[in-house]
C-alpha atoms as a PDB file:
ATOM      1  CA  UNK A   1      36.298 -11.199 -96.076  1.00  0.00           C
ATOM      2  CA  UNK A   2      36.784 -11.424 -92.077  1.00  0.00           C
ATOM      3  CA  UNK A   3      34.511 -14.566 -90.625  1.00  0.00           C
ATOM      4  CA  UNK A   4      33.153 -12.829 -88.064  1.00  0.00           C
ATOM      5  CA  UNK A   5      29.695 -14.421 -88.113  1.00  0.00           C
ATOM      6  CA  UNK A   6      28.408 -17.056 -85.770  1.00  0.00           C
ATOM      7  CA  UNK A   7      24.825 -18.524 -84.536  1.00  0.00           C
ATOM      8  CA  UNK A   8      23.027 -20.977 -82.647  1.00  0.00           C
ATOM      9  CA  UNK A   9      21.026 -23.214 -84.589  1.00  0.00           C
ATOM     10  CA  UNK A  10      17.743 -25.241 -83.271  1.00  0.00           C
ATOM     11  CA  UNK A  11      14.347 -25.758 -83.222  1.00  0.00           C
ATOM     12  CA  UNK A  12      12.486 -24.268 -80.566  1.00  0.00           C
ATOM     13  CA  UNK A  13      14.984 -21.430 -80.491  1.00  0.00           C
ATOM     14  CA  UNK A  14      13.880 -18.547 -79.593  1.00  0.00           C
ATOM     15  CA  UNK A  15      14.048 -19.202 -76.037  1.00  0.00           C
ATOM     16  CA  UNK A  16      18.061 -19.624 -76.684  1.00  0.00           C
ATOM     17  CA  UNK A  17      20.401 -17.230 -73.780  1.00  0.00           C
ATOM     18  CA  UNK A  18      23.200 -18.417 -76.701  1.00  0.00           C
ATOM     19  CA  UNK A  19      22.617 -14.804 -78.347  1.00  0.00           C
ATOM     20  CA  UNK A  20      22.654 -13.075 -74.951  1.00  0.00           C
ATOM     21  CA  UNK A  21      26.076 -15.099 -73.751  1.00  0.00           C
ATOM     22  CA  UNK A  22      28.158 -14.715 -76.720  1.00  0.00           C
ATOM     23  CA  UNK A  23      26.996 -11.215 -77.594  1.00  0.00           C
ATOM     24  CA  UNK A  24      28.423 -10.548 -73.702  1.00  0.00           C
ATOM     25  CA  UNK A  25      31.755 -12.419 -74.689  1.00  0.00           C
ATOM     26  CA  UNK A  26      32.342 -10.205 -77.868  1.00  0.00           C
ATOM     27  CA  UNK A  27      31.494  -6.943 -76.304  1.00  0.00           C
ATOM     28  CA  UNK A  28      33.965  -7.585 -73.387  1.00  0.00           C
ATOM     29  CA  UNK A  29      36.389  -9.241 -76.248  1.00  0.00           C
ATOM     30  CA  UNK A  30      36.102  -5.888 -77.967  1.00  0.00           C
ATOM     31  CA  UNK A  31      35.299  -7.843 -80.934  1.00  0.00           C
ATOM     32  CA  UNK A  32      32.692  -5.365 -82.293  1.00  0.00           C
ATOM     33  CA  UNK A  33      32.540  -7.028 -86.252  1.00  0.00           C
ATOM     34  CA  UNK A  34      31.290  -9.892 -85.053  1.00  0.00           C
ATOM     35  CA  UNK A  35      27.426 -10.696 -84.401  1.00  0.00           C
ATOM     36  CA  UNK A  36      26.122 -13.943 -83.283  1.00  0.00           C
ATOM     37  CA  UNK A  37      22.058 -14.575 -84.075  1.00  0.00           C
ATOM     38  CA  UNK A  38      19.779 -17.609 -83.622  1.00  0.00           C
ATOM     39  CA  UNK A  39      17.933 -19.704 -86.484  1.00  0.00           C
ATOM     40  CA  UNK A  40      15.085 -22.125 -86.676  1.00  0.00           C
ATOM     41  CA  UNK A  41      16.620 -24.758 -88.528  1.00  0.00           C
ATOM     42  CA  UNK A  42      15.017 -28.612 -87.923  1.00  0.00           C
ATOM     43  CA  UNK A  43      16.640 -31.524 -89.064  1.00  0.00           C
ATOM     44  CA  UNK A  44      15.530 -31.004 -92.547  1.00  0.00           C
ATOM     45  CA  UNK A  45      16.230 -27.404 -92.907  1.00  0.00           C
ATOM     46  CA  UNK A  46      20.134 -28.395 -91.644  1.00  0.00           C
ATOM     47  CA  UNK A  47      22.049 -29.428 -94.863  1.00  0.00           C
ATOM     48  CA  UNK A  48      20.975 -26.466 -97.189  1.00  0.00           C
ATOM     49  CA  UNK A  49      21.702 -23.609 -93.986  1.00  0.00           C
ATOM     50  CA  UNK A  50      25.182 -25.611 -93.871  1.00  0.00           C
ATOM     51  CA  UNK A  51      25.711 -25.519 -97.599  1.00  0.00           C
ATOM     52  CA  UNK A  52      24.578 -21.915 -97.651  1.00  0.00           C
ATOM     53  CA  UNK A  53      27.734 -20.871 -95.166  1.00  0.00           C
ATOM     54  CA  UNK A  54      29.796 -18.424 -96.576  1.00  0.00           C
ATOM     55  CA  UNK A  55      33.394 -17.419 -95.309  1.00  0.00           C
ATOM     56  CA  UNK A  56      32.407 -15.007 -93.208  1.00  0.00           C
ATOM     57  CA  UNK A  57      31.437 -17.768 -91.184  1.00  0.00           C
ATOM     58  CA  UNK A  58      33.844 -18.687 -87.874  1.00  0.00           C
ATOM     59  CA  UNK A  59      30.924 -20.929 -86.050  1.00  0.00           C
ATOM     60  CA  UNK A  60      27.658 -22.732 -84.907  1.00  0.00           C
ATOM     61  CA  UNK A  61      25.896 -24.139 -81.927  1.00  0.00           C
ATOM     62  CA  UNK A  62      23.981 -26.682 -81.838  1.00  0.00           C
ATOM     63  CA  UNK A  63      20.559 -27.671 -79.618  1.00  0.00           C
ATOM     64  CA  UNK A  64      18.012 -30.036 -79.875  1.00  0.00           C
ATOM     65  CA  UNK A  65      17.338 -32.087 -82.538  1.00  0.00           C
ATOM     66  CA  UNK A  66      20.484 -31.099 -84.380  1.00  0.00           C
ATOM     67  CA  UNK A  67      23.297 -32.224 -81.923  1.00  0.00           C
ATOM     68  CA  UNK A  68      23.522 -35.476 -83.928  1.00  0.00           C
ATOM     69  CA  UNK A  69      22.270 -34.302 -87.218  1.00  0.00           C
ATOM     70  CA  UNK A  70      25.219 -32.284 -87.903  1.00  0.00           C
ATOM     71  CA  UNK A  71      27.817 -34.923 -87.596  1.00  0.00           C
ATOM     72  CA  UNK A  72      27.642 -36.411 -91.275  1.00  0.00           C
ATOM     73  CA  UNK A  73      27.658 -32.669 -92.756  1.00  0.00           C
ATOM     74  CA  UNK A  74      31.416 -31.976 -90.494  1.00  0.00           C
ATOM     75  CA  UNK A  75      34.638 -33.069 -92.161  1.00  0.00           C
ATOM     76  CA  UNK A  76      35.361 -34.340 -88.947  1.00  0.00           C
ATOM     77  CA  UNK A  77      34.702 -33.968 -84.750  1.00  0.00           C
ATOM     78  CA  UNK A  78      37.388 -34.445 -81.397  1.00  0.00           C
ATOM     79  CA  UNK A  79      36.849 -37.710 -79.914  1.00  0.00           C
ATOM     80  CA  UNK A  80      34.825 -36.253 -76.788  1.00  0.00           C
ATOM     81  CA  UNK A  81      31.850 -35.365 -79.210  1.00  0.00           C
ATOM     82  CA  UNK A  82      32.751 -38.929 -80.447  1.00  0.00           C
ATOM     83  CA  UNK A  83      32.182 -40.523 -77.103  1.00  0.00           C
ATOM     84  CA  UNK A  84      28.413 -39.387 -76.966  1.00  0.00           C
ATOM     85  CA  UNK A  85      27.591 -39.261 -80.558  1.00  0.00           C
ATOM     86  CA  UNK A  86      26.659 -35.839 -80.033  1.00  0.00           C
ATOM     87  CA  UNK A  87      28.009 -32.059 -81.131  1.00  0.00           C
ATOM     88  CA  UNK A  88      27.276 -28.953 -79.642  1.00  0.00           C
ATOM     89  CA  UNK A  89      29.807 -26.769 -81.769  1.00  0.00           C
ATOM     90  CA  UNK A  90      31.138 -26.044 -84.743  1.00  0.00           C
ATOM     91  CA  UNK A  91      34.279 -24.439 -85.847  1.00  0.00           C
ATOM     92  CA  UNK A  92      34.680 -23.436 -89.549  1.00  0.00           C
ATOM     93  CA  UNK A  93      38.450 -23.100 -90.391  1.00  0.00           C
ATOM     94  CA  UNK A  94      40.059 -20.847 -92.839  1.00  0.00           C
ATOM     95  CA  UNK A  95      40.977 -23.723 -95.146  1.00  0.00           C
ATOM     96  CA  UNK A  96      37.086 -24.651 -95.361  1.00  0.00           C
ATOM     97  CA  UNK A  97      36.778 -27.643 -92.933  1.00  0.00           C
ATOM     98  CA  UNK A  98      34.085 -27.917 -90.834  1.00  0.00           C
ATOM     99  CA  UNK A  99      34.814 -29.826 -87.513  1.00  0.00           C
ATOM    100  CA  UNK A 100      32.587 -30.508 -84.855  1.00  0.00           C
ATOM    101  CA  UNK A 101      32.914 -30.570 -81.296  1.00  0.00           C
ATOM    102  CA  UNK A 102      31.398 -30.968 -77.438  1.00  0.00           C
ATOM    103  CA  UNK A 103      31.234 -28.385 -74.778  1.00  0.00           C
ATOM    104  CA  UNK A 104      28.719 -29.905 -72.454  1.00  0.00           C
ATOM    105  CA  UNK A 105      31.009 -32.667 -71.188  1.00  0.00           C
ATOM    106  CA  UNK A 106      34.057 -30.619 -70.177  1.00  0.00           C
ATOM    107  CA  UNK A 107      31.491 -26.947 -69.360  1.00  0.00           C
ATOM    108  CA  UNK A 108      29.958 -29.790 -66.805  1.00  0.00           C
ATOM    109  CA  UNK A 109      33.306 -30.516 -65.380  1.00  0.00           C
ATOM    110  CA  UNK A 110      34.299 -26.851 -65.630  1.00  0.00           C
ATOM    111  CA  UNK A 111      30.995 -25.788 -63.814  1.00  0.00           C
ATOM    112  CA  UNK A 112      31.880 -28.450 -60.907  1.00  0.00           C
ATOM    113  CA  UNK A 113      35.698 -27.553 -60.155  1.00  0.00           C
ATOM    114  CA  UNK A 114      34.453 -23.740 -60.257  1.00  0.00           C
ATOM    115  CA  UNK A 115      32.492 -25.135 -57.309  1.00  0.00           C
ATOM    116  CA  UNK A 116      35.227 -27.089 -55.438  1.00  0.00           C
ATOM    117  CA  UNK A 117      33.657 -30.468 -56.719  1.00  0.00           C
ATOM    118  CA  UNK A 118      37.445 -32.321 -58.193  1.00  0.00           C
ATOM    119  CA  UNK A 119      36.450 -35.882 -57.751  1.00  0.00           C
ATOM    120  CA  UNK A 120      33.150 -37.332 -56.218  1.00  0.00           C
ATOM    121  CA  UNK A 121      33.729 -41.496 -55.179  1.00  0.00           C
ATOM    122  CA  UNK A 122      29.574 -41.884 -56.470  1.00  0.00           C
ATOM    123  CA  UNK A 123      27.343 -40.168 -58.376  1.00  0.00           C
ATOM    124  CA  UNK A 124      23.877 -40.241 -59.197  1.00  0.00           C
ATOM    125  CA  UNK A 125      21.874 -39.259 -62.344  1.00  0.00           C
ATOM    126  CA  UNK A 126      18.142 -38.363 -62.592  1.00  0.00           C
ATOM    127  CA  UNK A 127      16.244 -39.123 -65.800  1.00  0.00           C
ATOM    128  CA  UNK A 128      18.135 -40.982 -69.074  1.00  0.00           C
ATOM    129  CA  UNK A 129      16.884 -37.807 -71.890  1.00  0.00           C
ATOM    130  CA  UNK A 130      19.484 -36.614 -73.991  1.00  0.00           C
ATOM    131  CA  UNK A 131      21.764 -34.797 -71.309  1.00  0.00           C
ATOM    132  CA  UNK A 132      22.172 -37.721 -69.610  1.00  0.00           C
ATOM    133  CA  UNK A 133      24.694 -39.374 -71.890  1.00  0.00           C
ATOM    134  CA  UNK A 134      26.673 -36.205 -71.513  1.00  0.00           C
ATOM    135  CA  UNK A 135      26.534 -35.782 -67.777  1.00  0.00           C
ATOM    136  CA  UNK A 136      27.776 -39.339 -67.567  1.00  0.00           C
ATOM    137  CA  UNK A 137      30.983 -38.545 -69.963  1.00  0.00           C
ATOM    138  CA  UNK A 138      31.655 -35.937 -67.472  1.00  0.00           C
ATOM    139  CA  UNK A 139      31.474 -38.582 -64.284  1.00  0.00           C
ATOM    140  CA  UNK A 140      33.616 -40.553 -66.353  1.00  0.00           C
ATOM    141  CA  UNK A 141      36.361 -37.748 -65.409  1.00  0.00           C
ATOM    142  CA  UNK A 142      34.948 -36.706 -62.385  1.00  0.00           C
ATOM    143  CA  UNK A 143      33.770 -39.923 -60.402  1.00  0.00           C
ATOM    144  CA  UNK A 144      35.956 -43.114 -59.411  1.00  0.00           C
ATOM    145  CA  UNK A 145      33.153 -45.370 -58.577  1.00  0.00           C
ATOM    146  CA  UNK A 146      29.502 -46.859 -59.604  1.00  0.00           C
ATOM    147  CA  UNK A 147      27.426 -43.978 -61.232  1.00  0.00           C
ATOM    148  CA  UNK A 148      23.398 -44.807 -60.468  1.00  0.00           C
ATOM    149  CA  UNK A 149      20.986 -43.238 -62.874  1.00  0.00           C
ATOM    150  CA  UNK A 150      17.182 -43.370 -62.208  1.00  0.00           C
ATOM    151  CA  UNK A 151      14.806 -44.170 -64.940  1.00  0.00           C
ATOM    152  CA  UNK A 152      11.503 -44.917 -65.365  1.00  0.00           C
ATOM    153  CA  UNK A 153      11.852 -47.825 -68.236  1.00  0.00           C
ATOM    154  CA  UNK A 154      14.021 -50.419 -69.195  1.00  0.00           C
ATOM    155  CA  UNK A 155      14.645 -49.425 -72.782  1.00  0.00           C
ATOM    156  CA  UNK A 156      16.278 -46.057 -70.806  1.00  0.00           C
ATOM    157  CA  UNK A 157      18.005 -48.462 -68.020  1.00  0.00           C
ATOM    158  CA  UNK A 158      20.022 -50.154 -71.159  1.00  0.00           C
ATOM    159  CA  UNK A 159      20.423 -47.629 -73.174  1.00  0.00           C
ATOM    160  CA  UNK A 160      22.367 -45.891 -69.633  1.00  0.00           C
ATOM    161  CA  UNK A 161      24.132 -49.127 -69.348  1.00  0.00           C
ATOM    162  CA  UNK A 162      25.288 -49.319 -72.694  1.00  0.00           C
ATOM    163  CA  UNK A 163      26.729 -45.860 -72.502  1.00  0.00           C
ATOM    164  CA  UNK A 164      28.389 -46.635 -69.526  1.00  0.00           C
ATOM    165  CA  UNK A 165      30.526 -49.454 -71.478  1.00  0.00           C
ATOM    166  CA  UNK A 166      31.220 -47.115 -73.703  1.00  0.00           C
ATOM    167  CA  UNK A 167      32.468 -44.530 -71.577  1.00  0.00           C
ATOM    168  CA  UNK A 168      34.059 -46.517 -69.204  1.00  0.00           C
ATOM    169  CA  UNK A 169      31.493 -46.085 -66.392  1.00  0.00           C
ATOM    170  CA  UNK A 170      30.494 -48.261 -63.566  1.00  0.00           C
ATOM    171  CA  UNK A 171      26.397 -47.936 -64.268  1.00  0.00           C
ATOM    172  CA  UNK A 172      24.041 -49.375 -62.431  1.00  0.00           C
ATOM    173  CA  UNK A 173      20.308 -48.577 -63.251  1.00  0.00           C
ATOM    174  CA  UNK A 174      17.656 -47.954 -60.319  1.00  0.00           C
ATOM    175  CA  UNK A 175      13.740 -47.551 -60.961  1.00  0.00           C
ATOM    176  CA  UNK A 176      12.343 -43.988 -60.929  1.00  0.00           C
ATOM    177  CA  UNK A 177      10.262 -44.860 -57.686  1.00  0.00           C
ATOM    178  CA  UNK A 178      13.574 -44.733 -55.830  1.00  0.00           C
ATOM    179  CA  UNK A 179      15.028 -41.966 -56.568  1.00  0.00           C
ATOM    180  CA  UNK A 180      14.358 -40.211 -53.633  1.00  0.00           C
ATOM    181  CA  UNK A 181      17.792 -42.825 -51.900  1.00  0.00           C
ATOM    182  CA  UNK A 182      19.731 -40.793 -55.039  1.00  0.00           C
ATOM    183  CA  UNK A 183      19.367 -37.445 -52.878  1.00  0.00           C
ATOM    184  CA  UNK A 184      22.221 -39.184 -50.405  1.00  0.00           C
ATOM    185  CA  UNK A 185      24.598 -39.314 -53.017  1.00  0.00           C
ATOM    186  CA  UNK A 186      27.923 -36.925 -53.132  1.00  0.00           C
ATOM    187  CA  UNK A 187      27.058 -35.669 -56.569  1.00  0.00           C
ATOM    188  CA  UNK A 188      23.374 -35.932 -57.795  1.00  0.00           C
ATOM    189  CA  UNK A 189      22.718 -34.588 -61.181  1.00  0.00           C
ATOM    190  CA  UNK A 190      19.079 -34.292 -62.816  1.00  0.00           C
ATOM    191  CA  UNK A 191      18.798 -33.997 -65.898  1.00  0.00           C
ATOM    192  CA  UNK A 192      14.936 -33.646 -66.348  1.00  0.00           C
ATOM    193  CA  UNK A 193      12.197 -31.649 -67.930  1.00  0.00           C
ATOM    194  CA  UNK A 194      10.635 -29.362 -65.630  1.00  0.00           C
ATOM    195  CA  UNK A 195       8.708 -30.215 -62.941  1.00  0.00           C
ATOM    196  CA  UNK A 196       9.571 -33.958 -63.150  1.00  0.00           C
ATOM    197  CA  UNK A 197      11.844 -33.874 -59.606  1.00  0.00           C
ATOM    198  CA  UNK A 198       9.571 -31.660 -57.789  1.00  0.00           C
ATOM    199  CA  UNK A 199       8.096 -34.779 -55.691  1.00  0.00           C
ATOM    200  CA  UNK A 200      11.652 -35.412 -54.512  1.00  0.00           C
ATOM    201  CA  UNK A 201      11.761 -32.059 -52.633  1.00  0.00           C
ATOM    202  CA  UNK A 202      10.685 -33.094 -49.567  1.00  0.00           C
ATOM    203  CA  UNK A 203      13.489 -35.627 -49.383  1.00  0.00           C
ATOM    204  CA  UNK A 204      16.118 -33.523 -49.596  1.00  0.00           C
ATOM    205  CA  UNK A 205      18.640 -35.129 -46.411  1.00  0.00           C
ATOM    206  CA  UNK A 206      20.100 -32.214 -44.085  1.00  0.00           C
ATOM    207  CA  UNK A 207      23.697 -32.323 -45.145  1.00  0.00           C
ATOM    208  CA  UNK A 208      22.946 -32.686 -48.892  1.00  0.00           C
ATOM    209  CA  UNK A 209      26.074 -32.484 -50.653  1.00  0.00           C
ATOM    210  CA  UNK A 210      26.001 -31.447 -54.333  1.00  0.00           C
ATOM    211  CA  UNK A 211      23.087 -30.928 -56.475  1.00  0.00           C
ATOM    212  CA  UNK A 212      23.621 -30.353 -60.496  1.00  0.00           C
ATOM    213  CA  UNK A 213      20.064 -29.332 -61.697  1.00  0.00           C
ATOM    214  CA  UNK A 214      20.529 -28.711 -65.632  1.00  0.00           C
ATOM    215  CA  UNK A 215      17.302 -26.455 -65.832  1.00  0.00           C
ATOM    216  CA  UNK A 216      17.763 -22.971 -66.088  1.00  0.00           C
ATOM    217  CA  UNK A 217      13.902 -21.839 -66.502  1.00  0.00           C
ATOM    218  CA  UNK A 218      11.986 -21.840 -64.191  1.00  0.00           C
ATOM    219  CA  UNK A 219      14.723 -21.555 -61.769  1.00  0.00           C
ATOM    220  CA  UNK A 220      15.379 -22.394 -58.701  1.00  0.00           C
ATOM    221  CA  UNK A 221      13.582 -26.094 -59.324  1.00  0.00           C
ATOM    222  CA  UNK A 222      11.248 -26.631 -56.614  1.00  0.00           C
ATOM    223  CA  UNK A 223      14.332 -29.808 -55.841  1.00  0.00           C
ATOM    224  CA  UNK A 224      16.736 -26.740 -56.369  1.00  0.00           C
ATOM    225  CA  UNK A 225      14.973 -24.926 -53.705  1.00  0.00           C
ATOM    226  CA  UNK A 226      14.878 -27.344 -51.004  1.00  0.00           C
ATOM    227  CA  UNK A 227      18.528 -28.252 -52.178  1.00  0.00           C
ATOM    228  CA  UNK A 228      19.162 -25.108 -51.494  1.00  0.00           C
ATOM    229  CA  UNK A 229      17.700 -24.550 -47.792  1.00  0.00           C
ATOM    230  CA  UNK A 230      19.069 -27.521 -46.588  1.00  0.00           C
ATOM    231  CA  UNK A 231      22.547 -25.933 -47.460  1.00  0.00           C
ATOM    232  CA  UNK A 232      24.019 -28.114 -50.229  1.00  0.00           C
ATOM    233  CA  UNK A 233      26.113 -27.043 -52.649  1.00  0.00           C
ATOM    234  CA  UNK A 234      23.703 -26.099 -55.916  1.00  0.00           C
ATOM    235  CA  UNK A 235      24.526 -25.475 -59.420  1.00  0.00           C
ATOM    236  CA  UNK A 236      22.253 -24.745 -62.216  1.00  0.00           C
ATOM    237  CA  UNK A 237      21.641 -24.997 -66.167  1.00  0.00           C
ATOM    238  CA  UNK A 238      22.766 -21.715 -66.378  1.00  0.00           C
ATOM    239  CA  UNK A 239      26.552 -22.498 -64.826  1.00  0.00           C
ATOM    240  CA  UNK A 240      26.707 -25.368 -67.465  1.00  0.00           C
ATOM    241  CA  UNK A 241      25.281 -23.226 -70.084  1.00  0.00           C
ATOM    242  CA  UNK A 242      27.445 -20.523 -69.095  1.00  0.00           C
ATOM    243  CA  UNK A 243      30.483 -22.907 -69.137  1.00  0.00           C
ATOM    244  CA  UNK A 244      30.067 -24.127 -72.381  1.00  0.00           C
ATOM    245  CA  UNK A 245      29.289 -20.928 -73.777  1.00  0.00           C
ATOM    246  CA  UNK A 246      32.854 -19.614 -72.933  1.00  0.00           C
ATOM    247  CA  UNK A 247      34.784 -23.061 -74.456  1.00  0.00           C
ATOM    248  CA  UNK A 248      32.542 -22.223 -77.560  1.00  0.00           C
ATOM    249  CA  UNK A 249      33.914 -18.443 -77.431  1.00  0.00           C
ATOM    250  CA  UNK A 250      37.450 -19.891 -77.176  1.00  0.00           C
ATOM    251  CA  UNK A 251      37.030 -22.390 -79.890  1.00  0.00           C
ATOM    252  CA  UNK A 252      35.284 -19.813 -82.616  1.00  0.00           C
ATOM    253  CA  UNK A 253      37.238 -16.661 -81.841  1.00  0.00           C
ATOM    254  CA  UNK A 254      40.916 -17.773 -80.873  1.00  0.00           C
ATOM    255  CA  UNK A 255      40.997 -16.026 -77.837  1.00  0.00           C
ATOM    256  CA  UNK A 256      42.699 -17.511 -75.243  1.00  0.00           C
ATOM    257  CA  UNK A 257      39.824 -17.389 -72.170  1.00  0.00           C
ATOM    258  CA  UNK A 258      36.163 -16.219 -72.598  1.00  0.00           C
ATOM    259  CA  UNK A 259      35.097 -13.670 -70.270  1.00  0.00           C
ATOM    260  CA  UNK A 260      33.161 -15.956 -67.710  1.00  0.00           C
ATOM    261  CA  UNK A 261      31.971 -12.959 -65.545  1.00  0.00           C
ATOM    262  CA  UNK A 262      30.652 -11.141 -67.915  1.00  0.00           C
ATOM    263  CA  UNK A 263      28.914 -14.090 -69.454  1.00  0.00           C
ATOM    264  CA  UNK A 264      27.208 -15.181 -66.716  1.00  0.00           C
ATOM    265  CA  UNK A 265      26.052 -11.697 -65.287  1.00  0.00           C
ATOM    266  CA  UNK A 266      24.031 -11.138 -68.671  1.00  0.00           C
ATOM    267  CA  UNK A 267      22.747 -14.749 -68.451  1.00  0.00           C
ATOM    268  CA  UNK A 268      21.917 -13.484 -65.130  1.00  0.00           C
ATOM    269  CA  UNK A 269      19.906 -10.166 -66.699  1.00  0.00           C
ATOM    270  CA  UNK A 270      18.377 -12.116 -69.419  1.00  0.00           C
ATOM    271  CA  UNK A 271      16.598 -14.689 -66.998  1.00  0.00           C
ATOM    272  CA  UNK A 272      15.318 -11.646 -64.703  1.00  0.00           C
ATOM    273  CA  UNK A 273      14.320  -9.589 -67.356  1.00  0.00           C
ATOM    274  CA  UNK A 274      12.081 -12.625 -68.294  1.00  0.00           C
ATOM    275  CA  UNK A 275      10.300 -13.066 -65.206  1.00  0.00           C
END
């Protein structure tokens, strides 16, 4: 039987572009067996979908909560999911074995060079939620000095610490009610729910560098926005999305380069169409 089945798997899903990006990569691939859908599948739910996989099965993605759920169901995962005790893909082999992978870190560093951002000498990080851990594995191979993260509690301050040990990471932790001096930085990437950085807006410095706003929708942030108009260099959650989405093409299909373009242009469609 060809495996020429894949899915993203998560709960909420059905706001997901997954379906919309990888349908894009196959269609441009010319890969017209193989159909990628979306699942509401909790923590719970996880074990019996995985034990349900057939072999027509090539691969998964994985959102909230399951990005750490899956890892003791996977025969095994590459040291960068590892490093953040998190994994965003799965490949299912033709001998059976179910490894486990990241695509945020490197689609983050993939998303930045795309943008002519090689090496930053700081960085800064707003919010300590569950991207955060990722976004500082990717300084970790994109910044040469002290990282500062904003948070608004202590338990969050250590826990960004902590990773930083672990990652090899200069960290040092600043209190939420500063994180307007973040906006100075060369590389400044928030990683908060909606809404949260709109009070920084107005504090956006003329010459703003780069701004890495992991939201996708709404879009443009209202930070985004005034990122924007001040001229600084802006990237979005759909680039990193986007990113990711193609290393996850590359990974499940065996092609040697997702079609980026075409990726991101119905990414693109799908977010107008839902405004």
């Amino acid at each position: 039987m060809s495996r020429i089945r894949a899915a993203v798997l998560g709960s909420p899903i059905e706001h997901s572009l997954s379906p919309v990006l990888h349908r894009a990569a196959y269609r441009e691939l010319g890969l017209d067996e193989w159909s990628y859908d979306r699942f509401e599948i909790d923590e719970a739910a996880l074990p019996g979908f995985i034990d349900g996989m057939g072999p027509e099965w090539a691969g998964l993605s994985l959102t909230m909560p399951l990005k750490r759920a899956i890892i003791p169901l996977l025969d095994g995962i590459s040291d960068t999911a590892a490093a953040v005790e998190a994994v965003n893909t799965v490949v299912l082999t033709e001998d059976g074995r179910r490894t486990g992978d990241n695509t945020d870190i490197p689609g983050i560093v993939a998303a930045l060079r795309e943008r002519g951002v090689e090496k930053v000498e700081t960085a800064a990080i707003l919010g300590a939620g569950a991207t955060a851990s990722s976004a500082l594995a990717a300084l970790a191979r994109v910044c040469t000095g002290e990282v500062t993260v904003y948070v608004r509690s202590e338990i969050r301050a250590a826990e960004m610490r902590q990773w930083g040990e672990r990652l090899g990471v200069a960290v040092r932790t600043a209190d939420w009610s500063d994180a307007a001096e973040a906006l100075t930085a060369p590389l400044v990437i928030a990683t908060t729910p909606a809404r949260a950085t709109d009070a920084l807006a107005p504090s956006v410095p003329a010459g703003a560098a780069t701004l890495f706003d992991v939201l996708y929708d709404p879009w443009p942030t209202a930070l985004a926005a005034a990122w924007s108009r001040r001229g600084g260099t802006l990237l979005g959650g759909l680039d990193l999305l986007v990113h990711q989405a193609v290393l996850q093409v590359e990974q499940m299909t065996g092609c040697a380069a997702g079609p980026l373009a075409a990726m991101r242009a119905a990414g693109e469609a799908a977010l107008r169409a839902r405004h």
